[in-house]
Protein backbone atom coordinates (compact mmCIF):
# COMPACT_ATOMS: atom_id res chain seq x y z
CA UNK A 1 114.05 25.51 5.53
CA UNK A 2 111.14 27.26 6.20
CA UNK A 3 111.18 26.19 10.14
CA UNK A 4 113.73 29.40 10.69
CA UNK A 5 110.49 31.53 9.59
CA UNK A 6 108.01 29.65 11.43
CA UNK A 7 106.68 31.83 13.91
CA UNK A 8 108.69 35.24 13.52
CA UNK A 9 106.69 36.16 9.90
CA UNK A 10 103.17 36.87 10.11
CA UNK A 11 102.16 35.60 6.85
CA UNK A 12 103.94 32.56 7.52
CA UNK A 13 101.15 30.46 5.53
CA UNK A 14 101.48 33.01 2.78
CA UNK A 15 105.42 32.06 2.50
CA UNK A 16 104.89 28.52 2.48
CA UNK A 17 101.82 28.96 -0.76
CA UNK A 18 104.88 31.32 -1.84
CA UNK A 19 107.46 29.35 -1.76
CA UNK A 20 105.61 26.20 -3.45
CA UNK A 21 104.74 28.62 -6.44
CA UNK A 22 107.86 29.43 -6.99
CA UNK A 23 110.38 26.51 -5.67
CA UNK A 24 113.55 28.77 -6.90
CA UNK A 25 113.37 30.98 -4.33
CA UNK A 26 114.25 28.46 -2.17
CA UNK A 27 117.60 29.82 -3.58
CA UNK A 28 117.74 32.76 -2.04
CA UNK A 29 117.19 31.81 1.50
């Protein structure tokens, strides 16, 4: 999940508001 990102991206808030507006792009990871 998202725990990979935690800490390496900066906007690591901005990909979790990201990723709960659009839950299909959970996908692609």
């Amino acid at each position: 999940h998202t725990h990979a990102w935690h800490g390496k991206a900066p906007n690591d808030e901005q990909l979790e508001i990201a990723l709960a507006q659009n839950p299909e792009t959970l996908g692609d990871y």
